[in-house]
PDB file of N, CA and C in Angstrom:
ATOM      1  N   UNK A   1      12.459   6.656  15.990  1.00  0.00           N
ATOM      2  CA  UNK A   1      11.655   6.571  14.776  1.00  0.00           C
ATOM      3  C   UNK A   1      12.395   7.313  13.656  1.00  0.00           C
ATOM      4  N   UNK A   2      12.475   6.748  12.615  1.00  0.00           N
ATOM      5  CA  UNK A   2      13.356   7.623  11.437  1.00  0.00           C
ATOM      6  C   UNK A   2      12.721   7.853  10.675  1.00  0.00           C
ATOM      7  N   UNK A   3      13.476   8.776   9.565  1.00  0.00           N
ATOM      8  CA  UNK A   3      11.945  10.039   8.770  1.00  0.00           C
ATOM      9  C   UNK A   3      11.721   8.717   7.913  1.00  0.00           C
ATOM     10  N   UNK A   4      11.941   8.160   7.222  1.00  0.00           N
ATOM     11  CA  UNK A   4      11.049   7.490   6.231  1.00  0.00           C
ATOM     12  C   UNK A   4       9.800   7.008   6.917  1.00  0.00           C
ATOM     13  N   UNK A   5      10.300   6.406   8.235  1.00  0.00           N
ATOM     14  CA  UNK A   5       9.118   6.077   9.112  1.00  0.00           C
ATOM     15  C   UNK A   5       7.544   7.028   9.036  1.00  0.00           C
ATOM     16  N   UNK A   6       8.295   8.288   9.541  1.00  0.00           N
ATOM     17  CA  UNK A   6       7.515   9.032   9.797  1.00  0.00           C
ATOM     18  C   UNK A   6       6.554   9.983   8.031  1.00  0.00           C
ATOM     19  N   UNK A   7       7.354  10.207   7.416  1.00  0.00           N
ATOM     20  CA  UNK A   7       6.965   9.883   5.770  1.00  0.00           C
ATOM     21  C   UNK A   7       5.671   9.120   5.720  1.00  0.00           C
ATOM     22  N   UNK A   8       5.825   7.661   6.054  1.00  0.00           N
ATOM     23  CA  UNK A   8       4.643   6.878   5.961  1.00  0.00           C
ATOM     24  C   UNK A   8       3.278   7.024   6.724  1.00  0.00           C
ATOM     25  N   UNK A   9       3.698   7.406   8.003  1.00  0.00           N
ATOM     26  CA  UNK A   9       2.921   7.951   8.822  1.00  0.00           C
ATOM     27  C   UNK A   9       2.494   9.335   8.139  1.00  0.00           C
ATOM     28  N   UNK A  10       3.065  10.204   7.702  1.00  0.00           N
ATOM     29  CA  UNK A  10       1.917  11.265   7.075  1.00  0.00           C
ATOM     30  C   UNK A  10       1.582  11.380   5.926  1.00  0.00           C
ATOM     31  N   UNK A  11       1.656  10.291   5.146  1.00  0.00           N
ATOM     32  CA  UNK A  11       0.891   9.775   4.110  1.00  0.00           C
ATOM     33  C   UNK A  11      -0.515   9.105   4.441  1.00  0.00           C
ATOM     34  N   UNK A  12      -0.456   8.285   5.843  1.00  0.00           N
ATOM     35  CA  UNK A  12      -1.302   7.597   6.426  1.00  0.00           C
ATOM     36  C   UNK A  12      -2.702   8.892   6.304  1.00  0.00           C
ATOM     37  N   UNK A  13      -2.045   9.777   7.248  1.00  0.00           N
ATOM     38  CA  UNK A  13      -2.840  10.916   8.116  1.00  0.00           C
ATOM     39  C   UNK A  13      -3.434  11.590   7.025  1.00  0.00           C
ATOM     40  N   UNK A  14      -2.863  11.973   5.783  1.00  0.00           N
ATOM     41  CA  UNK A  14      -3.543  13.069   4.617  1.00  0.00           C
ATOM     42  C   UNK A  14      -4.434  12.103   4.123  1.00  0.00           C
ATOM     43  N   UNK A  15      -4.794  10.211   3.978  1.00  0.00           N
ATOM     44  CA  UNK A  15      -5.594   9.874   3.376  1.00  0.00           C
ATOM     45  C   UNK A  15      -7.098  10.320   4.050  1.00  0.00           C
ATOM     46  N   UNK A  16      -7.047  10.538   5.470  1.00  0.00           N
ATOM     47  CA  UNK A  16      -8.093  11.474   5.741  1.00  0.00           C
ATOM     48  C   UNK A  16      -9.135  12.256   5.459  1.00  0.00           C
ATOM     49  N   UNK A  17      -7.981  13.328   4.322  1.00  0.00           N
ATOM     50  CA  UNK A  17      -8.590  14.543   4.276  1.00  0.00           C
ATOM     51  C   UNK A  17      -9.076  14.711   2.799  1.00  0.00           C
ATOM     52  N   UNK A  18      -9.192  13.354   2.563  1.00  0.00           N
ATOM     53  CA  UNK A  18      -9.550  13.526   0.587  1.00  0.00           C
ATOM     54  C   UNK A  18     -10.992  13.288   0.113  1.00  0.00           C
ATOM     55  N   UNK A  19     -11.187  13.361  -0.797  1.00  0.00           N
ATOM     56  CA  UNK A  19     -12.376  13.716  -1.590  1.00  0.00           C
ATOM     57  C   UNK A  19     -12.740  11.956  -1.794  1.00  0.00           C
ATOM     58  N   UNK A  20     -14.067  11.976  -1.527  1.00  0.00           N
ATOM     59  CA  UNK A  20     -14.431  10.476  -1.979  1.00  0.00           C
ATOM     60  C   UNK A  20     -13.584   9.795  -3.158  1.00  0.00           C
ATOM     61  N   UNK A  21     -13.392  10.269  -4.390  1.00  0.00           N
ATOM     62  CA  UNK A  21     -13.123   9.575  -5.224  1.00  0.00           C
ATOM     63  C   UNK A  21     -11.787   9.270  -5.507  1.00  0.00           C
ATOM     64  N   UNK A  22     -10.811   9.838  -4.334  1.00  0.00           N
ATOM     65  CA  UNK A  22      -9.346   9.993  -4.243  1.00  0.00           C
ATOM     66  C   UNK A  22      -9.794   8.873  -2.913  1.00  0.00           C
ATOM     67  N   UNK A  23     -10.146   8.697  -2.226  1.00  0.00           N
ATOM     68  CA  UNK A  23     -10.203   7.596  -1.061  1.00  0.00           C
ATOM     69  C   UNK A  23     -10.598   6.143  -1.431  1.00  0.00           C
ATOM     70  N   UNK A  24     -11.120   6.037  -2.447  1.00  0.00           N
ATOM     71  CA  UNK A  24     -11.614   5.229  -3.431  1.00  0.00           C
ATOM     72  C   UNK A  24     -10.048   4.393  -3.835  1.00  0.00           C
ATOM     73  N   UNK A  25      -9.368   5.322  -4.437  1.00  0.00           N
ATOM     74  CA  UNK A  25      -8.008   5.122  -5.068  1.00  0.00           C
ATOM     75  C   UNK A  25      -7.235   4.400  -4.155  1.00  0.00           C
ATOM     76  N   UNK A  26      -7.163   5.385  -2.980  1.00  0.00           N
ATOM     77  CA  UNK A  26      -5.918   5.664  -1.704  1.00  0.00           C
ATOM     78  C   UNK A  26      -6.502   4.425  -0.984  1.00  0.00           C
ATOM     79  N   UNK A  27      -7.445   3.745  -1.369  1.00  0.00           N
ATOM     80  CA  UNK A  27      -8.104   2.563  -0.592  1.00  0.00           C
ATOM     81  C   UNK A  27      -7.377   1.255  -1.266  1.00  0.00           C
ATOM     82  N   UNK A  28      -7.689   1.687  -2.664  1.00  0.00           N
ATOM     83  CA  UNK A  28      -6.816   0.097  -3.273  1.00  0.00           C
ATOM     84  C   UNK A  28      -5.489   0.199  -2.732  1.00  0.00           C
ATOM     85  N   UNK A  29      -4.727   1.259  -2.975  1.00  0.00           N
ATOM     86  CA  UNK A  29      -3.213   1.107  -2.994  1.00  0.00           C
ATOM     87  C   UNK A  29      -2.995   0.942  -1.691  1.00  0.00           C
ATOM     88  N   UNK A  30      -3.765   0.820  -0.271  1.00  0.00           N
ATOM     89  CA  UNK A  30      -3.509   0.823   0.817  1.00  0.00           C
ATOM     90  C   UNK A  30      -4.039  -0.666   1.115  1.00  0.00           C
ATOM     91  N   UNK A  31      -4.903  -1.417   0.612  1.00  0.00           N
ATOM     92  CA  UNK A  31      -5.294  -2.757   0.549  1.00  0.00           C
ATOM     93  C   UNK A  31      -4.272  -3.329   0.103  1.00  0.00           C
ATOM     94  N   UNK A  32      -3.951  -2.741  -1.017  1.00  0.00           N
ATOM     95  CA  UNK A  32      -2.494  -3.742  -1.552  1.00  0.00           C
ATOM     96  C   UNK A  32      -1.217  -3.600  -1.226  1.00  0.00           C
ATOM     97  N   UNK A  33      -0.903  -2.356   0.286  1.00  0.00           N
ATOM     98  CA  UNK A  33      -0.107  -2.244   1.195  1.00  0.00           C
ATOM     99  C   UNK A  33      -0.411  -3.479   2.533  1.00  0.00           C
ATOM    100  N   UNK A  34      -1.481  -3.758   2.625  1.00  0.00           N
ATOM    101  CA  UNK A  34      -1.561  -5.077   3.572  1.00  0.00           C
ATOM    102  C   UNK A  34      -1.403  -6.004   2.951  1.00  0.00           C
ATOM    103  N   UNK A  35      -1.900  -6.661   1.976  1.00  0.00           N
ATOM    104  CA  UNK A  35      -1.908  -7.559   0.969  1.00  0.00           C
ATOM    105  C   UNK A  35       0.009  -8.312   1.112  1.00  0.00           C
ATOM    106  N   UNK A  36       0.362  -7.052   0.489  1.00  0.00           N
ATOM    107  CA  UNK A  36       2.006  -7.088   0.095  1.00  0.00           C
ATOM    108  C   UNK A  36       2.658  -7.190   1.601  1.00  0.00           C
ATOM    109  N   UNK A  37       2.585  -6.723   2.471  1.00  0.00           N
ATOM    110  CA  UNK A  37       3.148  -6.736   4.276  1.00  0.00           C
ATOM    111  C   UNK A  37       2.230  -7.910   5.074  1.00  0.00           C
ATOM    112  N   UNK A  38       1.360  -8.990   4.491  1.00  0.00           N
ATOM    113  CA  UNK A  38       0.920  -9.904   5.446  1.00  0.00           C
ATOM    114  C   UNK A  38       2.323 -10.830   5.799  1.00  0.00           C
ATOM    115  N   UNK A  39       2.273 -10.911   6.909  1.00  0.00           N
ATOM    116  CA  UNK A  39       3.305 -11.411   7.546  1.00  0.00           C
ATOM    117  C   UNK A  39       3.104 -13.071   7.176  1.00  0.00           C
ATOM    118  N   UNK A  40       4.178 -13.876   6.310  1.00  0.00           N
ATOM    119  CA  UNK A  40       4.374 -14.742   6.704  1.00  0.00           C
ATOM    120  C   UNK A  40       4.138 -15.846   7.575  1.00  0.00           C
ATOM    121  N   UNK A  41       3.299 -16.970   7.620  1.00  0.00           N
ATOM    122  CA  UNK A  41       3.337 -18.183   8.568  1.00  0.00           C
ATOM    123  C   UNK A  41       3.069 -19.506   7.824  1.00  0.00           C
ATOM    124  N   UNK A  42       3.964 -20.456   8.617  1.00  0.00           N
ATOM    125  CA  UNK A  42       4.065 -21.662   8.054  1.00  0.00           C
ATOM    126  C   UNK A  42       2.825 -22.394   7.988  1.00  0.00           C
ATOM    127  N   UNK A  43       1.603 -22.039   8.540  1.00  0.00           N
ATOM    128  CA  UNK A  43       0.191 -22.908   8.393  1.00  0.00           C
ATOM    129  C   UNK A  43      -0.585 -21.798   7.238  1.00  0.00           C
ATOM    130  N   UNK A  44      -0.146 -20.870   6.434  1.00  0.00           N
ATOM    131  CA  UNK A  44      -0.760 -20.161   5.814  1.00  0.00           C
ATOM    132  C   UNK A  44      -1.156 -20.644   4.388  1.00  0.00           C
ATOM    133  N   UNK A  45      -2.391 -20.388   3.766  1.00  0.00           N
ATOM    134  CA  UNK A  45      -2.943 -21.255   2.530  1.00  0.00           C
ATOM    135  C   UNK A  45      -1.956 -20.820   1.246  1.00  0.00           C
ATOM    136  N   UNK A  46      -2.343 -21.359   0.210  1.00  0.00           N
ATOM    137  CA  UNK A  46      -1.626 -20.795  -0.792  1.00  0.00           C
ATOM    138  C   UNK A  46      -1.940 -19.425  -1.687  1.00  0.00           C
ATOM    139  N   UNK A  47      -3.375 -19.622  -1.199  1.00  0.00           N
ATOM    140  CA  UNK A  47      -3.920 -18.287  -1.514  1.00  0.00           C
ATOM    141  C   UNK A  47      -3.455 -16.827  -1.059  1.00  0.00           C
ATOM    142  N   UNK A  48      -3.102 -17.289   0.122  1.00  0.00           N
ATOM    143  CA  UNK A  48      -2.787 -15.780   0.738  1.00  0.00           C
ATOM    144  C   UNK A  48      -1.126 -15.654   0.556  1.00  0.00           C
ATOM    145  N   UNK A  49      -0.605 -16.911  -0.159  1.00  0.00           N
ATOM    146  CA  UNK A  49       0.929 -16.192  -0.476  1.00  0.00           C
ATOM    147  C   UNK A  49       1.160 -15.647  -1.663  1.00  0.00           C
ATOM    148  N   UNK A  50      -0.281 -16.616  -2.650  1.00  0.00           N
ATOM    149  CA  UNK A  50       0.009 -16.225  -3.941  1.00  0.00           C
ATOM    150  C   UNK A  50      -0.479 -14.380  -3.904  1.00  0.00           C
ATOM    151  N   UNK A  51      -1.650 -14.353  -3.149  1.00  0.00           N
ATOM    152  CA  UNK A  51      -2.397 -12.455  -2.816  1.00  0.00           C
ATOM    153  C   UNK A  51      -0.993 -11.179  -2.522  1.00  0.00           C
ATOM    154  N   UNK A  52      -0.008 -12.048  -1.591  1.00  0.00           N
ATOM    155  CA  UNK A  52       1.130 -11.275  -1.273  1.00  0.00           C
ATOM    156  C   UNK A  52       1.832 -11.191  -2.458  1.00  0.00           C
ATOM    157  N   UNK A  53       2.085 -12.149  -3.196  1.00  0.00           N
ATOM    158  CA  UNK A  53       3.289 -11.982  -4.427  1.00  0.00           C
ATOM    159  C   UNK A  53       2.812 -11.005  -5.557  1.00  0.00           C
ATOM    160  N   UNK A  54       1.253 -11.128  -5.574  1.00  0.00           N
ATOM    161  CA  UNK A  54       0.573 -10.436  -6.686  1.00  0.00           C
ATOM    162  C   UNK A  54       0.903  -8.703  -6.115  1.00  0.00           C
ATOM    163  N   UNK A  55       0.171  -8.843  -4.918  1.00  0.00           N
ATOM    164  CA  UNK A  55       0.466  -7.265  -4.161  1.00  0.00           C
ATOM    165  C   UNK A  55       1.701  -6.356  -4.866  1.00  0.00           C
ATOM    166  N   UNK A  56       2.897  -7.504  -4.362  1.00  0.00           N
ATOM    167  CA  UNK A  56       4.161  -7.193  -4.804  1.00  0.00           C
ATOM    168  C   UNK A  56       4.471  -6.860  -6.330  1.00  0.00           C
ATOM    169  N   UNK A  57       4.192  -7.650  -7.171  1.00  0.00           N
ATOM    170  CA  UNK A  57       4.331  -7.439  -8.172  1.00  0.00           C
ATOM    171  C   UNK A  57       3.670  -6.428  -8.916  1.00  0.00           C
ATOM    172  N   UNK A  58       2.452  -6.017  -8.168  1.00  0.00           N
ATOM    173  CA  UNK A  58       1.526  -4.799  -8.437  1.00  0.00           C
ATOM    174  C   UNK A  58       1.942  -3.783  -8.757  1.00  0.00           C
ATOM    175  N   UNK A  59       2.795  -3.547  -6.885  1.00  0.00           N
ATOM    176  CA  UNK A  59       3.880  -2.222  -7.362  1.00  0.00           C
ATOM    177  C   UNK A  59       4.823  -2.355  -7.684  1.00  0.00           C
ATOM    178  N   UNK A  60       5.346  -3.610  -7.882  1.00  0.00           N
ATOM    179  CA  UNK A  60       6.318  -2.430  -8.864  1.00  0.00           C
ATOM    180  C   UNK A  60       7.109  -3.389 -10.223  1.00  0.00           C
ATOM    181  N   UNK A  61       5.895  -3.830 -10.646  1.00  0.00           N
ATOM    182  CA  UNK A  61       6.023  -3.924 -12.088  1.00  0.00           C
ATOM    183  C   UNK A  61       6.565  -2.439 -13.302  1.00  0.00           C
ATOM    184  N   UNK A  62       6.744  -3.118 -14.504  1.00  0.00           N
ATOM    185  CA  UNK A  62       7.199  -1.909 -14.784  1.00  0.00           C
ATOM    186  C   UNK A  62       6.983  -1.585 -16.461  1.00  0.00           C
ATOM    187  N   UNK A  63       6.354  -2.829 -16.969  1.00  0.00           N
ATOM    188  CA  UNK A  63       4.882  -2.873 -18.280  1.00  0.00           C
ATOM    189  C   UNK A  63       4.423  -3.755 -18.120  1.00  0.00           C
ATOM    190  N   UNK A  64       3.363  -3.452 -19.195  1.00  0.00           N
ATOM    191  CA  UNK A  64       2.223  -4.684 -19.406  1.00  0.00           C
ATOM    192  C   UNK A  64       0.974  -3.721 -18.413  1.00  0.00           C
ATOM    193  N   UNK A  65       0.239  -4.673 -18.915  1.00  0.00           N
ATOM    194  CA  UNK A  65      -0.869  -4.065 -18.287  1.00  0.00           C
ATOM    195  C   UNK A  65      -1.549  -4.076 -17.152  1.00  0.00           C
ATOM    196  N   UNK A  66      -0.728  -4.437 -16.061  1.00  0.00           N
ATOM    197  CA  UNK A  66      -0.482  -4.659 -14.513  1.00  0.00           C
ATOM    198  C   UNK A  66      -0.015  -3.370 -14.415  1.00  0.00           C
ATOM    199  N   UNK A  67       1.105  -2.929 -14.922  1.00  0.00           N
ATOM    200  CA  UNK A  67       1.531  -1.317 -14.808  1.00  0.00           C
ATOM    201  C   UNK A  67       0.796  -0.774 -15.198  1.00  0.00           C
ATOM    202  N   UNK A  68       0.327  -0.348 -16.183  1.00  0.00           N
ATOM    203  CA  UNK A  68      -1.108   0.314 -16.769  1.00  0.00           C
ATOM    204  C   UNK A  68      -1.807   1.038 -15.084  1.00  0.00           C
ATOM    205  N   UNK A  69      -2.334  -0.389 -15.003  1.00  0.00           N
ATOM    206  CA  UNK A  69      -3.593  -0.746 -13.849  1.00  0.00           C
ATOM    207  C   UNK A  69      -3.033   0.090 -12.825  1.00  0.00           C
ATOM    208  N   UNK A  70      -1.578  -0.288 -12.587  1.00  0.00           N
ATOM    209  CA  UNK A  70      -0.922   0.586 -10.945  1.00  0.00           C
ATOM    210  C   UNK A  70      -1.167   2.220 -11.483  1.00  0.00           C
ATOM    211  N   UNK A  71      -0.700   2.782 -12.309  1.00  0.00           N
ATOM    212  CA  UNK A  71      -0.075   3.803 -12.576  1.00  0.00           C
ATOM    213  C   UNK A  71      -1.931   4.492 -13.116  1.00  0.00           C
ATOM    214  N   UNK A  72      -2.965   3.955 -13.631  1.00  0.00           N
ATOM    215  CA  UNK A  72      -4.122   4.432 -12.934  1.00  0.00           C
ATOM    216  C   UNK A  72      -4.880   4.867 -12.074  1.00  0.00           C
ATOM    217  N   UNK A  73      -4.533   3.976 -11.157  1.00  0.00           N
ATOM    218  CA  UNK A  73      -4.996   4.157  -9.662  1.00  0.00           C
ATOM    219  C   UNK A  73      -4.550   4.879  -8.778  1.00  0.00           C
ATOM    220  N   UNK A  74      -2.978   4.737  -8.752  1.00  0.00           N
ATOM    221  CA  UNK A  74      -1.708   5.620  -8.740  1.00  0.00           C
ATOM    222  C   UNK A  74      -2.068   7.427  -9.018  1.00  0.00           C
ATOM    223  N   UNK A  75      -2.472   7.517 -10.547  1.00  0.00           N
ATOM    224  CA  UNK A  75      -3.415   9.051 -11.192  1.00  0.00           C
ATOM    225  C   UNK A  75      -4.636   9.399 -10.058  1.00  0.00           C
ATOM    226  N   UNK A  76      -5.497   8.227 -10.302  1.00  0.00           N
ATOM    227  CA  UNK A  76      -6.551   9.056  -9.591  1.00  0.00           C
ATOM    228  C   UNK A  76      -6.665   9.090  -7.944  1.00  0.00           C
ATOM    229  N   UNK A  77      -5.599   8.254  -7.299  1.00  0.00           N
ATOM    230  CA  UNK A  77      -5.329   8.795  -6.102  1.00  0.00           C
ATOM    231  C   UNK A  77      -4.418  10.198  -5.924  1.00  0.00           C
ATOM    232  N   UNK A  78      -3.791  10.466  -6.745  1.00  0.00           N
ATOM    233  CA  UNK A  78      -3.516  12.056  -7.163  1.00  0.00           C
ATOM    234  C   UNK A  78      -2.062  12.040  -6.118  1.00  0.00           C
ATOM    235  N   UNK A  79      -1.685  10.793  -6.804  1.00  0.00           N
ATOM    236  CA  UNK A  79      -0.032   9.714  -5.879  1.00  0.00           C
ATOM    237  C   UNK A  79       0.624   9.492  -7.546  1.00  0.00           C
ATOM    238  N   UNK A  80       2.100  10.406  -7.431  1.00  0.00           N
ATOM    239  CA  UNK A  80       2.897   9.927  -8.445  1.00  0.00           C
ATOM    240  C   UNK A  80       3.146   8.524  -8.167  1.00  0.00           C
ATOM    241  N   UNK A  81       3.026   7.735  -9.285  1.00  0.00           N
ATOM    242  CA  UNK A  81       3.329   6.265  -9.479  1.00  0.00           C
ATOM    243  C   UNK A  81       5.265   6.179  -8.800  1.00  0.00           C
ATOM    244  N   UNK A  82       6.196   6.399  -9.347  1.00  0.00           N
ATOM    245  CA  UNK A  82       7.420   6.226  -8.759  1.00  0.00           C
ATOM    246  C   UNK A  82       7.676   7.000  -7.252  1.00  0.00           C
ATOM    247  N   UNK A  83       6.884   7.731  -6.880  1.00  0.00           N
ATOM    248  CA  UNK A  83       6.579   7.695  -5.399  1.00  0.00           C
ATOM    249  C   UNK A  83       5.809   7.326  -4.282  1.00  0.00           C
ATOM    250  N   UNK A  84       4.877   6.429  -4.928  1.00  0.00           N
ATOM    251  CA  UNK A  84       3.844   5.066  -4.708  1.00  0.00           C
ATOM    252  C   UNK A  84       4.454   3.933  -4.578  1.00  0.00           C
ATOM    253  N   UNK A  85       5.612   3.517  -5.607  1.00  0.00           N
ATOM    254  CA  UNK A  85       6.383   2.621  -4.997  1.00  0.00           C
ATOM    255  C   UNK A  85       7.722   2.471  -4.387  1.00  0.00           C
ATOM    256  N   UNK A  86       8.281   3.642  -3.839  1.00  0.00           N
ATOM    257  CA  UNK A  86       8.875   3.974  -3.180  1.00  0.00           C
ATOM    258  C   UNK A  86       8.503   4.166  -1.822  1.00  0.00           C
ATOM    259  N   UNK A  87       7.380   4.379  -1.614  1.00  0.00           N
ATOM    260  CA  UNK A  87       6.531   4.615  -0.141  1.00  0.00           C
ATOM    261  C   UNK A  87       6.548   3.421  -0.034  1.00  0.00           C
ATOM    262  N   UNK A  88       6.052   2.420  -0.372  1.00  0.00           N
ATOM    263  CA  UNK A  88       5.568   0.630  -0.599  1.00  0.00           C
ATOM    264  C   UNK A  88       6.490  -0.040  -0.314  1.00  0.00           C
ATOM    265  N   UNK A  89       7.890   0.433  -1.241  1.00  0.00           N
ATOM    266  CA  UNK A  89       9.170  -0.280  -0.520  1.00  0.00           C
ATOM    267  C   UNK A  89       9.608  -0.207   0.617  1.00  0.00           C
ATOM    268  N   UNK A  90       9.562   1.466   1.241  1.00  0.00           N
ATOM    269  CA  UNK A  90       9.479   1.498   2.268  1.00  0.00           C
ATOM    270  C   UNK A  90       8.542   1.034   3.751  1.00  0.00           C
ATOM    271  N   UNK A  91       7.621   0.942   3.206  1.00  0.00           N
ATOM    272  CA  UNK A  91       6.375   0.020   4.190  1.00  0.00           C
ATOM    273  C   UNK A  91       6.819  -1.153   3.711  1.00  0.00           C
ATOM    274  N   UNK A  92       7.104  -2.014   2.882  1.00  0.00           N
ATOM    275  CA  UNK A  92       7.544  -2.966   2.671  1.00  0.00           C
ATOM    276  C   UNK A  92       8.952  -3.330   3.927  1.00  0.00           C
ATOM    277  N   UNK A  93       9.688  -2.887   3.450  1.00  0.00           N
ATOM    278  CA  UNK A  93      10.847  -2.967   4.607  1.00  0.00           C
ATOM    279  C   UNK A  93      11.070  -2.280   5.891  1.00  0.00           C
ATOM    280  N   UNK A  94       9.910  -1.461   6.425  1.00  0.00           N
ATOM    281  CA  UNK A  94       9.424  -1.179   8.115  1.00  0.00           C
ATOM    282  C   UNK A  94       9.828  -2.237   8.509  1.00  0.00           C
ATOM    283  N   UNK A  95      10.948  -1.747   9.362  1.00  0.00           N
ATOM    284  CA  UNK A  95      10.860  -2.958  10.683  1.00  0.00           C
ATOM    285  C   UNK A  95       9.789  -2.490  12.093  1.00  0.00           C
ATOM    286  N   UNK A  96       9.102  -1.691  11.849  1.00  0.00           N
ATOM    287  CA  UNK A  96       7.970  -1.292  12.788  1.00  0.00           C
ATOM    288  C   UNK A  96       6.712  -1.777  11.621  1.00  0.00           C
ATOM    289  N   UNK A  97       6.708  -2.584  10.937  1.00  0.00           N
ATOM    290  CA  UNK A  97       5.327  -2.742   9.864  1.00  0.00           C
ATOM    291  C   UNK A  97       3.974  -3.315  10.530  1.00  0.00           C
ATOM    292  N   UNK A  98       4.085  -4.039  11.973  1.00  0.00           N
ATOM    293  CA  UNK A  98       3.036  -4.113  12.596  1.00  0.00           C
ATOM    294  C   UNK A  98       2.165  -3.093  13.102  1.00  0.00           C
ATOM    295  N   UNK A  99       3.061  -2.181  13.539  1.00  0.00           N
ATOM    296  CA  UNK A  99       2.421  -0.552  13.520  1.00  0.00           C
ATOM    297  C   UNK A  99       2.184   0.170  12.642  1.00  0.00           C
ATOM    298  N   UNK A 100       2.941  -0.302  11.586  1.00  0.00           N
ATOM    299  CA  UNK A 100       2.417   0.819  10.071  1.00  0.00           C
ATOM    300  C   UNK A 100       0.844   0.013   9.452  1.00  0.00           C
ATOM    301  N   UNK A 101       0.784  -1.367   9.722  1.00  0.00           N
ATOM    302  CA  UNK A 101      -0.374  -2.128   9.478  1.00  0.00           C
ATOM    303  C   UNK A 101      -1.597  -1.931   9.770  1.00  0.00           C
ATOM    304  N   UNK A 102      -1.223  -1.799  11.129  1.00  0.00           N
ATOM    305  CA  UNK A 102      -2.498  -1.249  11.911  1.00  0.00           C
ATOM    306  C   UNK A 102      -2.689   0.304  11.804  1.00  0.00           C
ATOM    307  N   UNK A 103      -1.685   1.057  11.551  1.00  0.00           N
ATOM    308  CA  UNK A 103      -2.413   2.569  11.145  1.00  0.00           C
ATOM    309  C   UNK A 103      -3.399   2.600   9.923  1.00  0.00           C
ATOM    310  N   UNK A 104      -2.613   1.664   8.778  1.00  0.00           N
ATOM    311  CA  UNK A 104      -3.389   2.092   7.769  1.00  0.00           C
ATOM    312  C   UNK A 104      -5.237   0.910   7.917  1.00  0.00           C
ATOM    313  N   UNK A 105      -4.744  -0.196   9.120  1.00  0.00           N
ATOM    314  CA  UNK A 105      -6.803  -0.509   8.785  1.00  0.00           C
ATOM    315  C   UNK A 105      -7.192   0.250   9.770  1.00  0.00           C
ATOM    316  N   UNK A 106      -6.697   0.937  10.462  1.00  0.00           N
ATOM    317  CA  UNK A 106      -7.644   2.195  11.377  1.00  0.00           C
ATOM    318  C   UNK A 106      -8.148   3.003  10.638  1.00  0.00           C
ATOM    319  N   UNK A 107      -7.168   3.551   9.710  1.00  0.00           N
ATOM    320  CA  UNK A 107      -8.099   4.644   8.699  1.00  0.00           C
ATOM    321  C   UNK A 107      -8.659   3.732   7.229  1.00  0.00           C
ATOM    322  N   UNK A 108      -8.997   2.578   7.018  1.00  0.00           N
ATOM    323  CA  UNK A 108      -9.558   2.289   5.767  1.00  0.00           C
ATOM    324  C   UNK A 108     -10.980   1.996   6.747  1.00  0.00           C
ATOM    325  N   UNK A 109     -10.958   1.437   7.892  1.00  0.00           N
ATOM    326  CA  UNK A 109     -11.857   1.079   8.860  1.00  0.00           C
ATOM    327  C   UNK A 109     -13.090   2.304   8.891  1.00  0.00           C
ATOM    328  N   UNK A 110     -12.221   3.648   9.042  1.00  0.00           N
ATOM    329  CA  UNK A 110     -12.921   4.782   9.216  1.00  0.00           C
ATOM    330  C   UNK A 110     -13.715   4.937   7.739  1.00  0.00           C
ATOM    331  N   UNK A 111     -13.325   4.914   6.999  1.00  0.00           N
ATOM    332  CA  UNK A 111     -13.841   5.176   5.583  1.00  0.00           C
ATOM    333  C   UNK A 111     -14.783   4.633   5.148  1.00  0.00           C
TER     334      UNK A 111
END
């Protein structure tokens, strides 16, 4: 397992320990961590590729008012925005992302 790996994994673990209105936050940007990592398949609608591209473009746009929106949510999850999408890239390119997937709906599950 290598540290970025593990990085993600205790980002996972501190969404835990936060205050309702920071879990609130840490909830979108972790929805739009599945969103952006749904795996690919050839019988899949168009909806759910266009949901992935948007995900993507979410983080890491870089104006307009899509950035705005990230770099809000980004604030009140109390998550610097350029280390929000740096975590993202990195869950993005997990080659363990089936396991990083399922950590994060275990804990949105809990919430």
């Amino acid at each position: 397992m290598n540290k970025d790996y593990l990085g993600i994994l205790t980002e996972i673990d501190k969404y835990e320990e936060s205050s309702p209105e920071r879990l609130l936050f840490l909830s979108v940007i972790f929805q739009a961590l599945l969103d952006a990592t749904k795996e690919k398949t050839r019988v899949e609608s168009s909806r759910t590729s266009v949901e992935r591209a948007n995900a993507r473009a979410w983080f890491f746009c870089s104006v307009g008012v899509t950035c705005e929106n990230f770099e809000y949510v980004c604030e009140n999850a109390g998550m610097d925005a350029q280390y929000t999408r740096s975590f993202a890239l990195k869950v993005i390119n997990s080659k363990e992302i089936k396991y990083v997937r399922q950590r994060i709906r275990r804990v949105l599950d809990k919430s």
